[in-house]
N, C-alpha and C. Protein backbone atom coordinates (compact mmCIF):
# COMPACT_ATOMS: atom_id res chain seq x y z
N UNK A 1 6.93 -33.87 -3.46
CA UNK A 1 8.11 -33.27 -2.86
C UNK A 1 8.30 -31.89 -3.48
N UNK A 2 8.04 -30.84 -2.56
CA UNK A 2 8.41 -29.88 -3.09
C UNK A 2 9.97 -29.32 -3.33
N UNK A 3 10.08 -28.76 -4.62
CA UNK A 3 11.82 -27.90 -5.05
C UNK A 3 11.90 -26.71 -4.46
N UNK A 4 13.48 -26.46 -3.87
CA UNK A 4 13.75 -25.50 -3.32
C UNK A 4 14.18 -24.17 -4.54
N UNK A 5 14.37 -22.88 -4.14
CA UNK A 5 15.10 -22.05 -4.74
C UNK A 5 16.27 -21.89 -4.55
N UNK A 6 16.96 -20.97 -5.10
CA UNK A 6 18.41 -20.33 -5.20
C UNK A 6 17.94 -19.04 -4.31
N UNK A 7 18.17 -19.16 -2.98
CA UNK A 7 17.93 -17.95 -1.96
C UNK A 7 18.88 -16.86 -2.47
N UNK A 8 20.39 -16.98 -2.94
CA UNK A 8 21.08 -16.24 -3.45
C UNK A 8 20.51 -15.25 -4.78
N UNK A 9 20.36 -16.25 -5.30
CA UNK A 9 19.50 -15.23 -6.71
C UNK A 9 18.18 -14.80 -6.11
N UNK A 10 17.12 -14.98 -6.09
CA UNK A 10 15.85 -14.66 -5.36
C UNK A 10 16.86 -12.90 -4.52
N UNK A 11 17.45 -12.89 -3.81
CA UNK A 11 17.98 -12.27 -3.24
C UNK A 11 18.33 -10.92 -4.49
N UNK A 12 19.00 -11.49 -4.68
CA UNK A 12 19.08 -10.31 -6.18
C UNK A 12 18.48 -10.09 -6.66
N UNK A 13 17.42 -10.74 -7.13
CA UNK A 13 16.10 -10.28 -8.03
C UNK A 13 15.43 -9.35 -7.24
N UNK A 14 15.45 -9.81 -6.04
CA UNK A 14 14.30 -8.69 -4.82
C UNK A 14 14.96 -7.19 -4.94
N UNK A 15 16.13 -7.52 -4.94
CA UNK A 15 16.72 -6.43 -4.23
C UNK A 15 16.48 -5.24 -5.46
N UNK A 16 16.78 -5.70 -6.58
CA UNK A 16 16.69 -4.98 -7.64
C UNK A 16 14.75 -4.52 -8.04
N UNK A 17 14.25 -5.62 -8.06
CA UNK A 17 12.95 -5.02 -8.38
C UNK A 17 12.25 -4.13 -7.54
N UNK A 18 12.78 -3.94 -6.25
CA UNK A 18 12.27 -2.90 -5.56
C UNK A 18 12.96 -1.95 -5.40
N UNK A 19 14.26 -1.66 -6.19
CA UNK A 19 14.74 -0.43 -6.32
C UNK A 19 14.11 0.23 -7.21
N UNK A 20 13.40 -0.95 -8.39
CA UNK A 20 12.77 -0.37 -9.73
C UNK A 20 11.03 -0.04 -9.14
N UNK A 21 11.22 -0.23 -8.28
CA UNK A 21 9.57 0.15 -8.00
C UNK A 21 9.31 1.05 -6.44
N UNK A 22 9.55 0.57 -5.78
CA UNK A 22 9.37 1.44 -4.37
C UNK A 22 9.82 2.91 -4.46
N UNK A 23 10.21 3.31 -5.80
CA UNK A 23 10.06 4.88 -5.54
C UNK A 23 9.31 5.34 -6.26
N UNK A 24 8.21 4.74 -6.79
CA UNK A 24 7.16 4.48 -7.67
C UNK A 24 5.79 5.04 -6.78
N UNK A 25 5.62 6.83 -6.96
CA UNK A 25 4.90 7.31 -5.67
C UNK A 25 3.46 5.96 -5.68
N UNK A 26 2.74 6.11 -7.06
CA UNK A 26 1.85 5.51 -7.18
C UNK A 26 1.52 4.16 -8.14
N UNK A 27 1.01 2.92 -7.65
CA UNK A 27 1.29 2.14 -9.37
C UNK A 27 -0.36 2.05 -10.25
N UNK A 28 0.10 1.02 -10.84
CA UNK A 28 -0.96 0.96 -11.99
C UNK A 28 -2.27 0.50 -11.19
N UNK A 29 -3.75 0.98 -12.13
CA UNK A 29 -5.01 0.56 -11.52
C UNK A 29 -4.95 -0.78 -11.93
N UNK A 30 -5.71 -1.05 -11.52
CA UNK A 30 -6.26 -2.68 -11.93
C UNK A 30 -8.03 -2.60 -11.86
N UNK A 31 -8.08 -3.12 -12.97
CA UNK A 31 -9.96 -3.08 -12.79
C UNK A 31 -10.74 -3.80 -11.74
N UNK A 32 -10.25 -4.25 -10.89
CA UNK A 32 -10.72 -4.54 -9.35
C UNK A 32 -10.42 -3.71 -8.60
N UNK A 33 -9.87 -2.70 -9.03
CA UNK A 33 -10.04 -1.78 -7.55
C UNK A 33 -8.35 -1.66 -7.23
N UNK A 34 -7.57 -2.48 -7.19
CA UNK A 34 -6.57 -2.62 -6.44
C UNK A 34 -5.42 -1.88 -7.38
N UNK A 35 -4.63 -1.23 -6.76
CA UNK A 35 -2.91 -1.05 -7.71
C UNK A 35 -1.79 -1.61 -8.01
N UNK A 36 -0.95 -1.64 -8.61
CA UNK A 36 0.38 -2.52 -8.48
C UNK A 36 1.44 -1.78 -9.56
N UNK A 37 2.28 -2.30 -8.55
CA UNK A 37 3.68 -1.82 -9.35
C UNK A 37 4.24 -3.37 -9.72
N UNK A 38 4.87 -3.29 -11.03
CA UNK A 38 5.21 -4.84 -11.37
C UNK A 38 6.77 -4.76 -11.84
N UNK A 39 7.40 -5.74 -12.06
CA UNK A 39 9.30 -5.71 -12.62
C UNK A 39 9.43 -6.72 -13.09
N UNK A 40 10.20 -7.14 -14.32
CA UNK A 40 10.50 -8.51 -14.44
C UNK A 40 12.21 -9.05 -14.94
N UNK A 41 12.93 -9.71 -14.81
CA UNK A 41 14.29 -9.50 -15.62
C UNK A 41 14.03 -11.13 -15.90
N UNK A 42 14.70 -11.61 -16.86
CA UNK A 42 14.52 -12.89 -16.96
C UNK A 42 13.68 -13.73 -16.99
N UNK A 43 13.79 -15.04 -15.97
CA UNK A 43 12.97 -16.02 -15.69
C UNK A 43 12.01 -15.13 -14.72
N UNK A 44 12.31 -14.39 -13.80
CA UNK A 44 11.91 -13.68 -12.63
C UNK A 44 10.96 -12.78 -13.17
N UNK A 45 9.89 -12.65 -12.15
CA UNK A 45 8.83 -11.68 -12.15
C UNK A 45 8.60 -11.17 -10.90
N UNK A 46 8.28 -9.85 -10.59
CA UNK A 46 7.60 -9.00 -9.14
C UNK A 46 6.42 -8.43 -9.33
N UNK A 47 5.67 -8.84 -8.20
CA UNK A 47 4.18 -7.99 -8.50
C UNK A 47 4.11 -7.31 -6.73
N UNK A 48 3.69 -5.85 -6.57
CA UNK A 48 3.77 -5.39 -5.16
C UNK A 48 1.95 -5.00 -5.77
N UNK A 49 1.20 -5.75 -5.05
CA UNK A 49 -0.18 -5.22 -5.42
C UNK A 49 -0.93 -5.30 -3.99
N UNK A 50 -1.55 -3.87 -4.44
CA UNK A 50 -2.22 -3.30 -3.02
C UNK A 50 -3.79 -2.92 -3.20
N UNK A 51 -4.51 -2.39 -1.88
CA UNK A 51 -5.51 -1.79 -1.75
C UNK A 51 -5.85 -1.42 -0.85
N UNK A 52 -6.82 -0.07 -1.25
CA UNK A 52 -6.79 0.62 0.37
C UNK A 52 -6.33 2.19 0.45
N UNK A 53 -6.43 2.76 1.44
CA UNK A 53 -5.91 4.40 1.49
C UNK A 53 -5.31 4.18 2.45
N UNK A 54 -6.17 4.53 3.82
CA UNK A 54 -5.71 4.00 5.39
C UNK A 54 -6.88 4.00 6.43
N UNK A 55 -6.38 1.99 6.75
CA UNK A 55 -5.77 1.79 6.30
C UNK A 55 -5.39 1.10 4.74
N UNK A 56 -4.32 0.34 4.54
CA UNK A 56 -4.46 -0.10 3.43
C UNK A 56 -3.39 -1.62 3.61
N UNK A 57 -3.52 -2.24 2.72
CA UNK A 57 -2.74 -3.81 2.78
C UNK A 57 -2.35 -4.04 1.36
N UNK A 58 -1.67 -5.37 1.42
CA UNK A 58 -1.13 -5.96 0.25
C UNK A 58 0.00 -6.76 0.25
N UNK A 59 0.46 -7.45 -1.02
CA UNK A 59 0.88 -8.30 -0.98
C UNK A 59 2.09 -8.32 -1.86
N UNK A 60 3.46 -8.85 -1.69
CA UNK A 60 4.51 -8.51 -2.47
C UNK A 60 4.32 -10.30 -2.59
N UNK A 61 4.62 -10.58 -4.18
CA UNK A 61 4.70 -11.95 -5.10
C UNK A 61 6.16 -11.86 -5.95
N UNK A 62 6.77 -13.20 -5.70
CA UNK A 62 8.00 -12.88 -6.73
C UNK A 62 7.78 -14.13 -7.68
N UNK A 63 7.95 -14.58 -8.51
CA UNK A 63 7.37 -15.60 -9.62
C UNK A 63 9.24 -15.97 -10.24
N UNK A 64 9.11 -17.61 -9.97
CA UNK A 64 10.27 -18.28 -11.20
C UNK A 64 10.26 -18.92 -12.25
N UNK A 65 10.35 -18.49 -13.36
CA UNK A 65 9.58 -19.56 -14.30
C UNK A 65 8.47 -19.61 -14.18
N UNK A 66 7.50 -18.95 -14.17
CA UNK A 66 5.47 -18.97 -13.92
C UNK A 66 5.37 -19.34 -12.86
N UNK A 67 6.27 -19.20 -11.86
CA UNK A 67 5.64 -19.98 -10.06
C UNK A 67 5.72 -19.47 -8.89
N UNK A 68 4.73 -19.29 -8.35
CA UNK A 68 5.65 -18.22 -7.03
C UNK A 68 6.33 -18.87 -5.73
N UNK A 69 7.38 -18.23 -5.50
CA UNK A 69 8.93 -18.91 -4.73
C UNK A 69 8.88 -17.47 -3.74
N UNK A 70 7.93 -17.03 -3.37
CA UNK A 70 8.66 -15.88 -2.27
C UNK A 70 6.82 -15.42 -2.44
N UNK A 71 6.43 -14.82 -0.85
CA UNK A 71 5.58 -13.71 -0.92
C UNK A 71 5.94 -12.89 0.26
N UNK A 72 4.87 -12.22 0.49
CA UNK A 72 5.03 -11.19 1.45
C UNK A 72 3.77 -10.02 1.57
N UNK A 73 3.05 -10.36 2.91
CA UNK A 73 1.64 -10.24 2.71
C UNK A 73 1.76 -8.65 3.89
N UNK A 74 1.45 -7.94 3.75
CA UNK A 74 1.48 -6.46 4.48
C UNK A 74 0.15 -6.05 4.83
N UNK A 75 0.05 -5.18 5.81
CA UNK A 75 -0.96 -4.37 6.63
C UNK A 75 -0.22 -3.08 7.03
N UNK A 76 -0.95 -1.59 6.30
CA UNK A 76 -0.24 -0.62 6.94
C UNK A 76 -1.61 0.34 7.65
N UNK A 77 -1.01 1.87 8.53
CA UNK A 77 -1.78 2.47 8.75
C UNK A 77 -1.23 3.23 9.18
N UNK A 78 -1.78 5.04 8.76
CA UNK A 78 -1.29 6.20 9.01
C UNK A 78 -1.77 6.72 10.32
N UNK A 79 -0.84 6.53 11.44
CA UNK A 79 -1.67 6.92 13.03
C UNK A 79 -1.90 8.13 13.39
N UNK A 80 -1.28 9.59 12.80
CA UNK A 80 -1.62 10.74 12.85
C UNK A 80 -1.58 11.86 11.50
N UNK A 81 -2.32 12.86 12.34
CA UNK A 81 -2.80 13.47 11.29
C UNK A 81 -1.98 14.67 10.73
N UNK A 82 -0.79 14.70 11.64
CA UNK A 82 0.65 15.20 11.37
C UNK A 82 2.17 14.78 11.24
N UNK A 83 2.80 14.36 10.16
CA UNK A 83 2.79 15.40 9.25
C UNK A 83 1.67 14.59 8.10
N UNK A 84 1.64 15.23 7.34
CA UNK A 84 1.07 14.52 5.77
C UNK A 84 1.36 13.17 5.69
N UNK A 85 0.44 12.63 4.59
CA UNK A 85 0.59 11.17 4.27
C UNK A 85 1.41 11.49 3.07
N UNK A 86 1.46 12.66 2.53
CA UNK A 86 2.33 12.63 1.22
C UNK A 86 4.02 12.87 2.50
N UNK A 87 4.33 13.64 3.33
CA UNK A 87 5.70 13.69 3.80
C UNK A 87 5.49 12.01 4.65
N UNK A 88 4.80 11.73 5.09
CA UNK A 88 5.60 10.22 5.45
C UNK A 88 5.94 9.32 4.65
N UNK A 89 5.17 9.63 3.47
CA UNK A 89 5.47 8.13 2.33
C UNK A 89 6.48 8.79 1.25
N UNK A 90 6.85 9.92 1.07
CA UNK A 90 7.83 10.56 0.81
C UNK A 90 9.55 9.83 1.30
N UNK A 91 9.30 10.12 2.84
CA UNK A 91 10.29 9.30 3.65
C UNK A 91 10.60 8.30 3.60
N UNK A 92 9.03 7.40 3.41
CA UNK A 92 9.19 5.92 3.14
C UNK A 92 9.67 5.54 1.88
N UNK A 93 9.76 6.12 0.95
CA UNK A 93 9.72 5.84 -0.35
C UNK A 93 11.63 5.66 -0.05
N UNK A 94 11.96 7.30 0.40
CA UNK A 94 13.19 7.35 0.63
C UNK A 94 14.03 6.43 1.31
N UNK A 95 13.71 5.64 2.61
CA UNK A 95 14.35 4.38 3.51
C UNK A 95 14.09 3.56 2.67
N UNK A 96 12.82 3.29 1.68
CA UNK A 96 12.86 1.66 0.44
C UNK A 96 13.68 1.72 -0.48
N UNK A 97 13.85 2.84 -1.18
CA UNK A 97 14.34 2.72 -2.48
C UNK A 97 16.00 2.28 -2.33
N UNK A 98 16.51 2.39 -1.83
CA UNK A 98 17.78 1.12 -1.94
C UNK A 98 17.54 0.44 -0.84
N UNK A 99 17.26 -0.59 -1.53
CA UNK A 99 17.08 -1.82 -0.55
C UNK A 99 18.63 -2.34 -0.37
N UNK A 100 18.74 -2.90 1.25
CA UNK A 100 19.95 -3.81 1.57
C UNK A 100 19.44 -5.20 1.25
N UNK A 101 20.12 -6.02 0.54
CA UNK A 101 20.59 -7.25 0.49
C UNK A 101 20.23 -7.89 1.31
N UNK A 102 21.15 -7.38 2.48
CA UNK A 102 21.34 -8.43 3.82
C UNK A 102 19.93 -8.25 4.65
N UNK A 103 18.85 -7.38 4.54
CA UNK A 103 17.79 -7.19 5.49
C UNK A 103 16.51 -6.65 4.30
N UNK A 104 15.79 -7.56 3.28
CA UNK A 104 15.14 -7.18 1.90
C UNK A 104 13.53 -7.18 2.61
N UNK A 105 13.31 -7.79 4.40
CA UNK A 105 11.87 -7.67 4.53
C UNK A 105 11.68 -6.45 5.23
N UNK A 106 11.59 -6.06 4.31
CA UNK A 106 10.86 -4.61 4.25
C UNK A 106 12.20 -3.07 3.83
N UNK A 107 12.03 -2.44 4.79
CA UNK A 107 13.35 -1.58 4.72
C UNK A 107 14.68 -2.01 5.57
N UNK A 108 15.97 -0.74 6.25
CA UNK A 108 16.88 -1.38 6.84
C UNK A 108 16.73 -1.30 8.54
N UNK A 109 17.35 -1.89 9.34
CA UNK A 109 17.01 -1.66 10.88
C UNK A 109 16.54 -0.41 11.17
N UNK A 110 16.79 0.82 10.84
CA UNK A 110 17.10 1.96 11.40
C UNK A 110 17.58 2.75 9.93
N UNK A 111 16.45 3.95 10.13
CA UNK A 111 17.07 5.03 9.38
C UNK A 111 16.47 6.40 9.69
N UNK A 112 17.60 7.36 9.54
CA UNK A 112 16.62 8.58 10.53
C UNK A 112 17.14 9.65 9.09
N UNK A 113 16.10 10.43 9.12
CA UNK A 113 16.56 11.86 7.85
C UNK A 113 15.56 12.61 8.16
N UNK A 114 16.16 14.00 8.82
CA UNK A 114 15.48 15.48 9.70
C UNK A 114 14.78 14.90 10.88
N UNK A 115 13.42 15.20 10.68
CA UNK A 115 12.41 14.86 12.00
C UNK A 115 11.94 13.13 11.85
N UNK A 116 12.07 12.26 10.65
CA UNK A 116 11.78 11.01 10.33
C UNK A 116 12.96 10.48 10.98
N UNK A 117 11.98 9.03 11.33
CA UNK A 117 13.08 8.07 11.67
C UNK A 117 12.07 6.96 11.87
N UNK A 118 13.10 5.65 11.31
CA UNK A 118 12.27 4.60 10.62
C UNK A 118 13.01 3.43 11.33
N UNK A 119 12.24 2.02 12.10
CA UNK A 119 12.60 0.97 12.65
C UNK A 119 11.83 -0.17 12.04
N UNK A 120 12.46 -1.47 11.76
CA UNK A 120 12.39 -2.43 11.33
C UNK A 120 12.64 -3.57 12.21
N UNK A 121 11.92 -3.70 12.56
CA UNK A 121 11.66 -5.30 13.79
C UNK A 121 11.17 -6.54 13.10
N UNK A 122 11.92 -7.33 12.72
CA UNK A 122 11.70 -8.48 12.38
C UNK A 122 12.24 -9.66 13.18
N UNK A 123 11.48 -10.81 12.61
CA UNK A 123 11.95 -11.89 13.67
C UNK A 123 12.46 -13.11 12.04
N UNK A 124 12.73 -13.75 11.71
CA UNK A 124 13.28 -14.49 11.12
C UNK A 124 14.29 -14.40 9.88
N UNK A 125 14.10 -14.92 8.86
CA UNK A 125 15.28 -14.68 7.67
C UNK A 125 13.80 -14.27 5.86
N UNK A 126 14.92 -13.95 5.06
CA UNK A 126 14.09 -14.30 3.66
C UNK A 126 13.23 -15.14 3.79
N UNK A 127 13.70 -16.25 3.99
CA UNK A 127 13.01 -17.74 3.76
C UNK A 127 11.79 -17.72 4.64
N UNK A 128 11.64 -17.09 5.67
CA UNK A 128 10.56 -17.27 6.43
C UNK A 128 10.91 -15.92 7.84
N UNK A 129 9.51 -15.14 7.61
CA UNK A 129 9.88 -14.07 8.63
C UNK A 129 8.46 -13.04 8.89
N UNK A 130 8.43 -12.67 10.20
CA UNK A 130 7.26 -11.91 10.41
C UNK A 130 8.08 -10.09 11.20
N UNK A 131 7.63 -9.12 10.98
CA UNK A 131 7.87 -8.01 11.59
C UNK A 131 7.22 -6.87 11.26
N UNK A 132 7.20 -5.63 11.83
CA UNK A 132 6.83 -4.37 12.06
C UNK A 132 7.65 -3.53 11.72
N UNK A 133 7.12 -2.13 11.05
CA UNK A 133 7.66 -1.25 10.57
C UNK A 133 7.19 -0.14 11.00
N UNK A 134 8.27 1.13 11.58
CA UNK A 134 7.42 1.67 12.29
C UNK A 134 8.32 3.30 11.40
N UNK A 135 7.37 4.14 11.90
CA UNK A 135 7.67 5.90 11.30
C UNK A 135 7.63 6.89 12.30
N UNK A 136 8.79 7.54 12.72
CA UNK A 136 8.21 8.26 14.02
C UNK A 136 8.65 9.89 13.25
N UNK A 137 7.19 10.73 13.64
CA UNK A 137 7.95 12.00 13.39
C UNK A 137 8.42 13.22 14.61
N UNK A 138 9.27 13.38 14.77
CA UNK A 138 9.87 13.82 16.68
C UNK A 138 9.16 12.99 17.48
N UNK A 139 10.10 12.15 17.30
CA UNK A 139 9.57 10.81 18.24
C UNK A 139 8.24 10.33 18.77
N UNK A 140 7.18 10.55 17.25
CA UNK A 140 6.05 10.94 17.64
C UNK A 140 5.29 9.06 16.77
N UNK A 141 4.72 8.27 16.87
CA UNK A 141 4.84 7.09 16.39
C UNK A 141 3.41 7.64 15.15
N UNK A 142 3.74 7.55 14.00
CA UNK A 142 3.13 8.27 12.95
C UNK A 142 2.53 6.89 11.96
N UNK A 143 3.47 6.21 11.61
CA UNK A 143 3.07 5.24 10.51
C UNK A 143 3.24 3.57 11.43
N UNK A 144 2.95 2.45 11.21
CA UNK A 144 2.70 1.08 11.40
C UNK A 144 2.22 0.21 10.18
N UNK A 145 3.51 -0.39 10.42
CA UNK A 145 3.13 -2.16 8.86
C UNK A 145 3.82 -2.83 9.67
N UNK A 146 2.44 -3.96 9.70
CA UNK A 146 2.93 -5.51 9.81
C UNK A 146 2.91 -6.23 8.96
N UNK A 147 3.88 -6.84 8.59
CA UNK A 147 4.32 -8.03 7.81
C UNK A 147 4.72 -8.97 8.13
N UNK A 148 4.21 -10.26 6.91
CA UNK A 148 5.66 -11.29 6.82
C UNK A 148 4.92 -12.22 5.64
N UNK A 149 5.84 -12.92 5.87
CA UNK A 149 6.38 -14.07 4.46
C UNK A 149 6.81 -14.78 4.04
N UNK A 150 7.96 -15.49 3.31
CA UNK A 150 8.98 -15.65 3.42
C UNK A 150 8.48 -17.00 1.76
N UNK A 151 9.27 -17.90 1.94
CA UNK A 151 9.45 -18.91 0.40
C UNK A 151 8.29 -19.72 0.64
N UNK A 152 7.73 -19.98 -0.77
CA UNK A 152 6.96 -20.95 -1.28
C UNK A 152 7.54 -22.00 -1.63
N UNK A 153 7.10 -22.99 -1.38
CA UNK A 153 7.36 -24.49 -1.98
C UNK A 153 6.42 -24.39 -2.94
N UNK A 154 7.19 -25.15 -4.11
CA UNK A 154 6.56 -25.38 -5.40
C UNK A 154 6.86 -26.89 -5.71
């Protein structure tokens, strides 16, 4: 029989470790090749570990007590060759770094700043959820991540 979590806390832990990391232009190597940005407070641990340029993928892990209770497995890709990959992930960095609470897979519904503007299509909750993330620059469709995820039984 698997134990459930505290969706409430999990909730807070997320919210916070990706304020401490998603504005994190680049993270650490790893001797396989891959990068990661990591956070921990407590019992709680975050690992966002990736690979790839574009496109590129990866996987967000949250750990309770040594176990993982949450993932979140990603696919992204840069669709044009204007503007920069440094001004879109610039932007992106900007729509992640305060994460909402109420909407933690991925960024928030909707966020627009100058010629960027950013949509979040998801279909379910924390606990279980799949969606798309999209980047338009003058309404031009620039960036694409699919995701999803949601709780581990332990």
């Amino acid at each position: 029989m698997s134990q459930t979590i505290d969706i409430e806390a999990l909730v807070d832990f997320l919210a916070q470790a990706r304020r401490e990391t998603y504005a994190v232009p680049e993270g650490d190597r790893n001797p396989d090749g891959t990068s990661q940005n990591a956070w921990q407070r407590d019992a709680w641990r975050y690992v966002d570990r990736y690979a790839g340029t574009n496109p590129y993928g990866g996987q967000e892990l949250v750990w309770h007590k040594g176990r993982v209770v949450w993932m979140m497995g990603y696919r992204a890709e840069i669709l044009a060759d204007e503007p920069s990959s440094d001004a879109i992930y610039a932007f992106q960095r900007r729509v992640l770094g305060d994460p909402d609470p109420d909407h933690l897979m991925r960024g928030p519904r909707h966020y627009a700043h100058g010629a960027f503007s950013y949509d979040n299509r998801v279909e379910g909750d924390i606990a279980g959820f799949s969606g798309r993330e999209h980047i338009r620059h003058d309404d031009t469709l620039v960036y694409l991540m699919a995701f999803h995820g949601g709780v581990i039984g332990f």
